[in-house]
N, C-alpha and C. Protein backbone atom coordinates (compact mmCIF):
# COMPACT_ATOMS: atom_id res chain seq x y z
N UNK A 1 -19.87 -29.32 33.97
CA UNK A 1 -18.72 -30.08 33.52
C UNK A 1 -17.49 -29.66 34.32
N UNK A 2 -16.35 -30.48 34.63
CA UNK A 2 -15.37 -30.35 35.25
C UNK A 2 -14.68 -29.62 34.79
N UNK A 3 -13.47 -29.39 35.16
CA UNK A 3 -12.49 -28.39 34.37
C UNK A 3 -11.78 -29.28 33.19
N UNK A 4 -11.70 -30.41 33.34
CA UNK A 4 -10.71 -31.50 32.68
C UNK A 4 -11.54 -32.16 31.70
N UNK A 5 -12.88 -31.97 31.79
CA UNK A 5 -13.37 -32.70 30.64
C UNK A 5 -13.19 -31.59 29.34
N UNK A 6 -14.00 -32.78 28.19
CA UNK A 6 -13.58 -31.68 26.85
C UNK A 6 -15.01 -32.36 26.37
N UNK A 7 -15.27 -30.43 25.54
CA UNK A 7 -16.93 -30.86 25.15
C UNK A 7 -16.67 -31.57 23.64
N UNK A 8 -18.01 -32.03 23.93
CA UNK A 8 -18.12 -32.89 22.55
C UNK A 8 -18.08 -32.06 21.34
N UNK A 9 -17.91 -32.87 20.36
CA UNK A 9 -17.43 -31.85 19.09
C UNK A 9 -18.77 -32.50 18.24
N UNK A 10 -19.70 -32.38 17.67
CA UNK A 10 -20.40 -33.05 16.40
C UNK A 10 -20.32 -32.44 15.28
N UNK A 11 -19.76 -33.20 14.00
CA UNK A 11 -19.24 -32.94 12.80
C UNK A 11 -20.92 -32.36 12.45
N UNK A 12 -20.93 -32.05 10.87
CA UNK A 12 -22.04 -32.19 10.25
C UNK A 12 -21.96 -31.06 9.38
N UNK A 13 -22.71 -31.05 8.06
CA UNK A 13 -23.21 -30.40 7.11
C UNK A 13 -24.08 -30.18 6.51
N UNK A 14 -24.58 -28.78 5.94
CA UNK A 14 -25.97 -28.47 5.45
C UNK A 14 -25.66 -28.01 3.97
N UNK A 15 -26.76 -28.54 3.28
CA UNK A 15 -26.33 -28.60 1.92
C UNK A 15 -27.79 -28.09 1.79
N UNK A 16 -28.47 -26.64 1.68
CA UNK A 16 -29.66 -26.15 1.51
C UNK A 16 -30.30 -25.36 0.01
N UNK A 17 -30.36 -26.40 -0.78
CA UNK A 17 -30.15 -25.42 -1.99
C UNK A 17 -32.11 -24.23 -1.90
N UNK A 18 -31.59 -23.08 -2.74
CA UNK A 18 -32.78 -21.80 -2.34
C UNK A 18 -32.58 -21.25 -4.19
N UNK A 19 -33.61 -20.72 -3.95
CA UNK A 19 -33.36 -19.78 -5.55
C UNK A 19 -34.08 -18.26 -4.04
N UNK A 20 -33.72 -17.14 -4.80
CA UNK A 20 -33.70 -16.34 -4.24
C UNK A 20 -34.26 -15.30 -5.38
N UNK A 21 -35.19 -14.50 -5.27
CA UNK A 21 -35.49 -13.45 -6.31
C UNK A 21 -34.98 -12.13 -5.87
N UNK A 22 -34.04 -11.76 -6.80
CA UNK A 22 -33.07 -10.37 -6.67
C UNK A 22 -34.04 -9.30 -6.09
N UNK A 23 -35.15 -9.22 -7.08
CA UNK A 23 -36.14 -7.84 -6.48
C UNK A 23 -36.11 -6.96 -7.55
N UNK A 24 -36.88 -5.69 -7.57
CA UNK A 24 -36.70 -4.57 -8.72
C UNK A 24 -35.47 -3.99 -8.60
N UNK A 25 -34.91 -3.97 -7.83
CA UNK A 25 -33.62 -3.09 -7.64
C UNK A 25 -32.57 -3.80 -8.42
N UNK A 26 -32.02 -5.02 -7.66
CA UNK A 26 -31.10 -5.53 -8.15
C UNK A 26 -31.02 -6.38 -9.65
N UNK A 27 -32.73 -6.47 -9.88
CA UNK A 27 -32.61 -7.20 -10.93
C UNK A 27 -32.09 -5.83 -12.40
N UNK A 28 -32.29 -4.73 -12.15
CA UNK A 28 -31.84 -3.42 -12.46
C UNK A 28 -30.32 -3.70 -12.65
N UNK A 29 -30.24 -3.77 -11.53
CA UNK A 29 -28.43 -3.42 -10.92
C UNK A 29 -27.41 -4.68 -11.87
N UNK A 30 -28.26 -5.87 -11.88
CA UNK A 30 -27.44 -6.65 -12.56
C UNK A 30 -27.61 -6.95 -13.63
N UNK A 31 -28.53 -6.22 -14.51
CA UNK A 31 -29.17 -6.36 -16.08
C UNK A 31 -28.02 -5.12 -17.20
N UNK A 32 -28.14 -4.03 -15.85
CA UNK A 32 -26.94 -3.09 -16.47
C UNK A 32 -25.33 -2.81 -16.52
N UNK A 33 -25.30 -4.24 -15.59
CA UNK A 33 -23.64 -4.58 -15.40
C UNK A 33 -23.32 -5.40 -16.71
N UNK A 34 -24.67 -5.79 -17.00
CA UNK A 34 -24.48 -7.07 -18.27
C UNK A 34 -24.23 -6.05 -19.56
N UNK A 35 -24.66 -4.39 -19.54
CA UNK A 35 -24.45 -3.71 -20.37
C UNK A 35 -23.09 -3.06 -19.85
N UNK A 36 -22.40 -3.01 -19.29
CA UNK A 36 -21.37 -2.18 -18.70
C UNK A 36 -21.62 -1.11 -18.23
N UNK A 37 -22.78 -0.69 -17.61
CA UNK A 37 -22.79 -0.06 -16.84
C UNK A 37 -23.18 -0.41 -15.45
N UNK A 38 -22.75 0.92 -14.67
CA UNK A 38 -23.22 0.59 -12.92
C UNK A 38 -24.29 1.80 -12.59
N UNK A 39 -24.93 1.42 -12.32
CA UNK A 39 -26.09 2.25 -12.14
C UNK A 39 -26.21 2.38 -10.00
N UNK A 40 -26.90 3.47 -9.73
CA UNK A 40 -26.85 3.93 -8.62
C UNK A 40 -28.56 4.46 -8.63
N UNK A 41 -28.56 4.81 -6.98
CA UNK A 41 -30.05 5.40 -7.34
C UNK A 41 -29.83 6.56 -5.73
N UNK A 42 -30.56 7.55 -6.50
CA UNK A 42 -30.38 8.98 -5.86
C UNK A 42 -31.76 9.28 -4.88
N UNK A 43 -31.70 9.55 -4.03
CA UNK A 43 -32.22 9.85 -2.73
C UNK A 43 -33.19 11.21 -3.22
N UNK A 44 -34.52 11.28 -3.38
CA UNK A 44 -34.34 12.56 -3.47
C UNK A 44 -35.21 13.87 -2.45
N UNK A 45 -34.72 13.16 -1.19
CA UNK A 45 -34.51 13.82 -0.42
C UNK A 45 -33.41 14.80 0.40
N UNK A 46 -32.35 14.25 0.44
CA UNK A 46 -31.21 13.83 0.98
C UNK A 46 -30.00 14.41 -0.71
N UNK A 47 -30.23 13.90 -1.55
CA UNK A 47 -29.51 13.96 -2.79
C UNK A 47 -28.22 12.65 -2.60
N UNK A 48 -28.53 11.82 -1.63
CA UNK A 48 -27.32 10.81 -2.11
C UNK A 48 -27.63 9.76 -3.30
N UNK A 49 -26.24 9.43 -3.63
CA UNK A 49 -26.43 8.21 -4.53
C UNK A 49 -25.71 6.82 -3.92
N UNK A 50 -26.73 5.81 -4.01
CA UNK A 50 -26.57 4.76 -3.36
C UNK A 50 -26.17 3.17 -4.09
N UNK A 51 -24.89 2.88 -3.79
CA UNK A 51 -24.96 1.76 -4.61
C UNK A 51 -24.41 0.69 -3.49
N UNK A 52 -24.63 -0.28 -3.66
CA UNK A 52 -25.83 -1.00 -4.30
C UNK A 52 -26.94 -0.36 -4.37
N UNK A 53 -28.03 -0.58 -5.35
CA UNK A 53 -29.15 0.51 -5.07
C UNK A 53 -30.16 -0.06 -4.26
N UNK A 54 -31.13 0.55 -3.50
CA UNK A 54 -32.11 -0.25 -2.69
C UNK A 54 -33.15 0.85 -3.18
N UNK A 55 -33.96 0.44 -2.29
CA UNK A 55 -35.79 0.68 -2.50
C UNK A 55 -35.91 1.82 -1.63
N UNK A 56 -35.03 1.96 -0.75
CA UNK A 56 -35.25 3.41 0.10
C UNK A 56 -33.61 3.83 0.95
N UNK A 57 -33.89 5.36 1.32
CA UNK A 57 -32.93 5.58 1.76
C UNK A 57 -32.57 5.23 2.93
N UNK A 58 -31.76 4.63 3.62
CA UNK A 58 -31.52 4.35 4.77
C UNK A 58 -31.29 5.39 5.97
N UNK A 59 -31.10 6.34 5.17
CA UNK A 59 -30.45 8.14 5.93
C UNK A 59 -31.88 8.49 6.77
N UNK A 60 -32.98 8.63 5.47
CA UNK A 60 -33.94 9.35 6.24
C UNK A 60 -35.64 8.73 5.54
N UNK A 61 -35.38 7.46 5.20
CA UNK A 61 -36.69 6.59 4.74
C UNK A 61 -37.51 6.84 4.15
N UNK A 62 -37.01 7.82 3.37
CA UNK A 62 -37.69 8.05 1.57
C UNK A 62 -37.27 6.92 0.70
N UNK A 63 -38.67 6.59 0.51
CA UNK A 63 -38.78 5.33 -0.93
C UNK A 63 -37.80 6.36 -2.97
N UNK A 64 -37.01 5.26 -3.07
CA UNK A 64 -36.14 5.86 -4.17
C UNK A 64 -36.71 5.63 -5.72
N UNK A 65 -37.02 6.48 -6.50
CA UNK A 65 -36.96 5.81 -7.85
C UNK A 65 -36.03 6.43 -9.10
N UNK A 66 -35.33 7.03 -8.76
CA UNK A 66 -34.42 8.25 -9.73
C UNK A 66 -33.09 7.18 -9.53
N UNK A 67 -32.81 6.47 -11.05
CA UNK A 67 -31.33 5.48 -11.30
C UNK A 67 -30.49 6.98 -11.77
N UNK A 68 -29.02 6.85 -11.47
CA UNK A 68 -28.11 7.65 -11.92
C UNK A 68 -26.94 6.39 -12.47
N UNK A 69 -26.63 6.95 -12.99
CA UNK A 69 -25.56 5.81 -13.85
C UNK A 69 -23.77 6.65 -12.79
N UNK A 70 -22.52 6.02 -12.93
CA UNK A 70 -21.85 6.30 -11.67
C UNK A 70 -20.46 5.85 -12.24
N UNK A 71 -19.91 6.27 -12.03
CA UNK A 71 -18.57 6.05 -12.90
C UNK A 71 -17.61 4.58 -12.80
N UNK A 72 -17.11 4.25 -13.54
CA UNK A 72 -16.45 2.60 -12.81
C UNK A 72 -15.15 2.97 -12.28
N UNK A 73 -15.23 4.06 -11.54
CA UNK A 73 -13.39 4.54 -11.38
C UNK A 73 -13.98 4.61 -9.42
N UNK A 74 -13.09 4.82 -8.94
CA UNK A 74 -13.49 5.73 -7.27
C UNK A 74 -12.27 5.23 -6.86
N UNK A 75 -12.14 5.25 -5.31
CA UNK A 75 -11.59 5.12 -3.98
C UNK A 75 -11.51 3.69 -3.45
N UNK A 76 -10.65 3.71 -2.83
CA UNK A 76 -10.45 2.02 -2.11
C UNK A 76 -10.86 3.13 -0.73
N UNK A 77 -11.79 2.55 0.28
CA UNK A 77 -11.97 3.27 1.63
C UNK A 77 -11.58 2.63 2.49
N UNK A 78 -11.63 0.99 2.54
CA UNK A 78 -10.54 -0.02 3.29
C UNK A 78 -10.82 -1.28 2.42
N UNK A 79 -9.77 -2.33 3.05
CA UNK A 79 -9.37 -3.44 2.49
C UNK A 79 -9.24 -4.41 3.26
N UNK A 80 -8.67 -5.56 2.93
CA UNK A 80 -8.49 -6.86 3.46
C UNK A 80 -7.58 -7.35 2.52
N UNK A 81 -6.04 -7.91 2.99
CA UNK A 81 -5.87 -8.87 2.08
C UNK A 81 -6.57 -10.10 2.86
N UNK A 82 -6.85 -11.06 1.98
CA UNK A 82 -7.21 -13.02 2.33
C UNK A 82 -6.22 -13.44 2.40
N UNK A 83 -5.06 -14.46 3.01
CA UNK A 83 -4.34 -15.48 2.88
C UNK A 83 -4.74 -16.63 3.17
N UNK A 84 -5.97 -16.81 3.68
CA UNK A 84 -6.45 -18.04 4.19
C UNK A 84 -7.61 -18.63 3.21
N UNK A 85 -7.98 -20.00 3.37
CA UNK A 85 -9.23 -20.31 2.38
C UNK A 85 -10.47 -20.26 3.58
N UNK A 86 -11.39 -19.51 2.52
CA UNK A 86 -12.85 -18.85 2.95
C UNK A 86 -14.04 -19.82 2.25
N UNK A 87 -15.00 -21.10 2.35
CA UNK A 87 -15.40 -21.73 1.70
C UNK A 87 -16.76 -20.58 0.69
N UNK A 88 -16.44 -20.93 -0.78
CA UNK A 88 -17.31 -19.97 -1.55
C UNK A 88 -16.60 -18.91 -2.26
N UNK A 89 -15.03 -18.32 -1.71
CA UNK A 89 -14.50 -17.92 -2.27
C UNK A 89 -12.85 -18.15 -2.66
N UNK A 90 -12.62 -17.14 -3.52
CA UNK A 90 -11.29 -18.20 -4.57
C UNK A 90 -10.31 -17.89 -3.67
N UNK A 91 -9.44 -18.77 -4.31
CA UNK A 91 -8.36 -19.31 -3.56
C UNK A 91 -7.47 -18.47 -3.12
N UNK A 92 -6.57 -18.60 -1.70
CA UNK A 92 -5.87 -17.60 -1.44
C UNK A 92 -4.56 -17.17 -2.26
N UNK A 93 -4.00 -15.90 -2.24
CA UNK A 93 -4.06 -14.54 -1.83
C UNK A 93 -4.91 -13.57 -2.55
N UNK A 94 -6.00 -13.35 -2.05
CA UNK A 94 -6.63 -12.00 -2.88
C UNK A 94 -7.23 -11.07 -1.73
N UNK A 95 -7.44 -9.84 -2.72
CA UNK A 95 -7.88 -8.94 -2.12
C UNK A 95 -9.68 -8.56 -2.13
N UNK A 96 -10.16 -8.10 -0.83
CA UNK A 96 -11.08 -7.49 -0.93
C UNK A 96 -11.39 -6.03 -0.55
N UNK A 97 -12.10 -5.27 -0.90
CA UNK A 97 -11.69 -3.77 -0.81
C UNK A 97 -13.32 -3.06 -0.64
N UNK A 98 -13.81 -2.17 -0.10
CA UNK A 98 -14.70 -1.03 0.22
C UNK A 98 -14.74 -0.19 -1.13
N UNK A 99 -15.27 0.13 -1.96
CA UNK A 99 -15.12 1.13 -3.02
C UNK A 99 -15.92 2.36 -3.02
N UNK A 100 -15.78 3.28 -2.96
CA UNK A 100 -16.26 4.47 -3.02
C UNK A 100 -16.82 5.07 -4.53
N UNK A 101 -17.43 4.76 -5.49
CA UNK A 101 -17.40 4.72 -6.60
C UNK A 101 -17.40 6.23 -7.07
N UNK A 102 -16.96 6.89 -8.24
CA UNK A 102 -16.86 8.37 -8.38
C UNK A 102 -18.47 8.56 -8.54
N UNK A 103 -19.39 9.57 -8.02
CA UNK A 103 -20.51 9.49 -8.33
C UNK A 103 -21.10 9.09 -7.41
N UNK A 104 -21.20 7.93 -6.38
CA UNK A 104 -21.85 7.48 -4.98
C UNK A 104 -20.97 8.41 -4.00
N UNK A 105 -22.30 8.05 -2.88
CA UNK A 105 -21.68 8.54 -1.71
C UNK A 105 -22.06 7.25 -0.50
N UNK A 106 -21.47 5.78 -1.36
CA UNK A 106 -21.74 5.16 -0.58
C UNK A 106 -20.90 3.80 -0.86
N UNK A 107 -20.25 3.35 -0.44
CA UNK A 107 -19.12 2.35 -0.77
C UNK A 107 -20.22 0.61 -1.28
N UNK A 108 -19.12 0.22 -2.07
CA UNK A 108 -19.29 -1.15 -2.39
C UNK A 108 -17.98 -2.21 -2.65
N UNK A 109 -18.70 -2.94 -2.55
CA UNK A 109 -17.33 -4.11 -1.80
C UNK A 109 -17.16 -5.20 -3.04
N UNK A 110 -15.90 -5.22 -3.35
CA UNK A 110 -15.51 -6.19 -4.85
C UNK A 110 -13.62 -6.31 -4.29
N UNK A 111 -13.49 -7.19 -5.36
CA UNK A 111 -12.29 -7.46 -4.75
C UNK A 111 -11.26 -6.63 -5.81
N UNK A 112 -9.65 -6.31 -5.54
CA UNK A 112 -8.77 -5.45 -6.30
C UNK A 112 -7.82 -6.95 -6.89
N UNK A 113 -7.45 -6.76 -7.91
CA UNK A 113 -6.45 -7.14 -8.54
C UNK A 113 -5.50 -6.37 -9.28
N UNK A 114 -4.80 -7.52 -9.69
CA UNK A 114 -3.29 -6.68 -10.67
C UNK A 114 -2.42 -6.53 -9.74
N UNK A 115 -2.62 -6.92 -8.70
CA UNK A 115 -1.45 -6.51 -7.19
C UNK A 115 -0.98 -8.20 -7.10
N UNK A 116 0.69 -7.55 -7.17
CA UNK A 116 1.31 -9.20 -6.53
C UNK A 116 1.02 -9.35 -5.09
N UNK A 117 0.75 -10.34 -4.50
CA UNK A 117 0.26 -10.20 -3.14
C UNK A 117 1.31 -11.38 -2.21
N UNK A 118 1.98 -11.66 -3.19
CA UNK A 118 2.70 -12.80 -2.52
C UNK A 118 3.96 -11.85 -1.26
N UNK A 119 4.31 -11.01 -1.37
CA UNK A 119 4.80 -9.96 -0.11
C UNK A 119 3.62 -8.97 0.84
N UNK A 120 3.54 -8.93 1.25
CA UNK A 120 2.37 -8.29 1.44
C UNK A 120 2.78 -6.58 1.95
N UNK A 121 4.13 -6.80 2.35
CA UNK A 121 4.75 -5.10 2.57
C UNK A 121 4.44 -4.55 1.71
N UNK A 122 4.68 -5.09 0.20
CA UNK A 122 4.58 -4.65 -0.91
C UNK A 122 3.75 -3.99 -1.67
N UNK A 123 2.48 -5.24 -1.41
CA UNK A 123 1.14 -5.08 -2.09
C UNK A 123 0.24 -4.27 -1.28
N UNK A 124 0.87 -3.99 0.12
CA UNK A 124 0.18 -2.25 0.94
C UNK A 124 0.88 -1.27 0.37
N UNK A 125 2.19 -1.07 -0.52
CA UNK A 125 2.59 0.16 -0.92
C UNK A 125 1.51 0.42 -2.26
N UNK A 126 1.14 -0.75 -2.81
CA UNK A 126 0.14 -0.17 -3.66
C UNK A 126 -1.47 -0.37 -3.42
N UNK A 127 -1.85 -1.04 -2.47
CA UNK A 127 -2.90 -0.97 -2.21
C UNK A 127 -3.55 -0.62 -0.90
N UNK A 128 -3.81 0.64 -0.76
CA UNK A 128 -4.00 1.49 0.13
C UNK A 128 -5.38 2.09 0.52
N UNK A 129 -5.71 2.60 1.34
CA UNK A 129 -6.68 3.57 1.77
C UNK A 129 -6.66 4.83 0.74
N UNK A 130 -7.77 5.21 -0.16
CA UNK A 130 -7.38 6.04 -0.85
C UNK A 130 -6.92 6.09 -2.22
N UNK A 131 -6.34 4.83 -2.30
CA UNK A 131 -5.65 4.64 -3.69
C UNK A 131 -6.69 4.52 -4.53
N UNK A 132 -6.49 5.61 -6.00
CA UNK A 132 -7.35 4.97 -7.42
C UNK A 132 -7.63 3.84 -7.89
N UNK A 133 -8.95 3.38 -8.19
CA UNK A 133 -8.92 2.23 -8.92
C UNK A 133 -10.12 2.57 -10.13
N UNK A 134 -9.86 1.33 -11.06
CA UNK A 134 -10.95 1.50 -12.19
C UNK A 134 -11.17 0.27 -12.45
N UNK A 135 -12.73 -0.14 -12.98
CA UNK A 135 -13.28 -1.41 -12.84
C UNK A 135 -12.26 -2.57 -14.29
N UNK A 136 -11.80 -3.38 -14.10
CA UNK A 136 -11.54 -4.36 -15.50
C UNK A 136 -13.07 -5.14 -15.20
N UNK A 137 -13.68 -5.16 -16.86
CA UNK A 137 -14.87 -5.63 -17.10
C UNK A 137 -13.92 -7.02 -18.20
N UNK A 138 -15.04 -7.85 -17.36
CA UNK A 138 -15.26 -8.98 -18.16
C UNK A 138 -15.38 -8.77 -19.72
N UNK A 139 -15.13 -9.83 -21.11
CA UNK A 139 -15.32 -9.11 -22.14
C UNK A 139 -16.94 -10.24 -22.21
N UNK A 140 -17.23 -11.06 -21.80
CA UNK A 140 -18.16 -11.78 -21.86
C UNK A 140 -19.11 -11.64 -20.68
N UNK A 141 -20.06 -10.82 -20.32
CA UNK A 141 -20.63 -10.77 -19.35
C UNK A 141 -22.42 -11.52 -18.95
N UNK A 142 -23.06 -11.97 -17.93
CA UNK A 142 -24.26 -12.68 -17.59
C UNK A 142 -24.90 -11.62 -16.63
N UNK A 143 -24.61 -10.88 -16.29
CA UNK A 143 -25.61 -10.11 -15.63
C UNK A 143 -25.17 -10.58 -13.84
N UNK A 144 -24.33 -10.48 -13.49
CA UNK A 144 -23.52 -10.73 -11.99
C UNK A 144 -22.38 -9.64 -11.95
N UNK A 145 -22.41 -9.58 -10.27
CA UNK A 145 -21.75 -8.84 -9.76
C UNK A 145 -19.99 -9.27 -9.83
N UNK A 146 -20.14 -10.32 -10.52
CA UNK A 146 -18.57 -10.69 -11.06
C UNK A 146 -18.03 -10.59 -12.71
N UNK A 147 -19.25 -9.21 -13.39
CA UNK A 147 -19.09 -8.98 -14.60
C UNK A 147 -18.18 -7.93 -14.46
N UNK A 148 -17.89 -7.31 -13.76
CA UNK A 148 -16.57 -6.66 -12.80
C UNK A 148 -15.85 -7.81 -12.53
N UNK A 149 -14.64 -7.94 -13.38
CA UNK A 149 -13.59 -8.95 -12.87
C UNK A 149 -12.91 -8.71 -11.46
N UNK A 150 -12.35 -7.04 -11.19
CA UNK A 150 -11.48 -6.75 -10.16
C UNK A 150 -11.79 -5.41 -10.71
N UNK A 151 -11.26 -4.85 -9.29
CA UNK A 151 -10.99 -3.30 -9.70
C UNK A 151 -9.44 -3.05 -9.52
N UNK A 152 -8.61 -2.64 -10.85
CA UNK A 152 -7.62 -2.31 -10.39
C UNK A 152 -6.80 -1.21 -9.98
N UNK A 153 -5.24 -1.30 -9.24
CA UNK A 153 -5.02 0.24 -8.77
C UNK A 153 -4.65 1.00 -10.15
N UNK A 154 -5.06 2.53 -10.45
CA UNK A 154 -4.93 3.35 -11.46
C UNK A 154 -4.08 4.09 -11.15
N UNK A 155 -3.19 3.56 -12.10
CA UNK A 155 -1.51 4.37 -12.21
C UNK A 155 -0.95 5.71 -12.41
């Protein structure tokens, strides 16, 4: 093609609906969020605790079966604010964040609220690398990883 031409563009969309089976792990992971708890699972080779939990350790490929239950408090380890729309998720300004949970030694990703986000100088003085947070639970929960409403910063 020349320098002056322009490539073709073709529109189009996939609309693929799937059911997907969680597995032993997660169907675990999201049966005990429906109880308020977060459950983790411990290495026991290694001694980490891993959340999300999986079927083996990724460190050193020992198969896992020891659940540890894990506190709903930890660490923000990094973040993102959103200002833009992402199709699938809610509307802009929110946050998404890395969590370090007290009890893991392995981050999980949910989004922070309770932060005004409409400045954003602002909403980095409180939402930081490091900063406390603790889970707000849904009071009505289904067994999803959005029975955790937000995690917010702890004052």
């Amino acid at each position: 093609m020349g320098e002056k031409e322009e490539y073709l563009i073709i529109p189009g969309k996939w609309e693929i609906p799937y059911r997907h089976s969680a597995g032993k792990f997660a169907t675990r992971f999201f049966n005990e969020l429906k109880n308020g708890k977060i459950m983790g699972v411990k290495c026991s080779k290694c001694g980490r605790v891993l959340i999300p939990p999986r079927s083996f350790c990724e460190r050193c490929f020992t198969p896992i079966e020891e659940w540890v239950e894990v506190k709903d408090t930890g660490v923000i380890e990094t973040f993102t604010i959103c200002y833009e729309k992402f199709t699938g998720l809610p509307d802009p300004p929110y946050t998404v964040a890395v969590i370090k949970l007290d009890g893991a030694d392995t981050g999980m990703m949910h989004f922070i609220g309770g932060v005004d986000l409409s400045d954003p100088k602002k909403a980095v003085e409180k939402i930081k690398v490091g900063a406390r947070v603790k889970a707000k639970w849904r009071a009505e929960r289904t067994g999803s990883i959005l029975d955790i409403e937000y995690f917010e910063i702890a004052e």
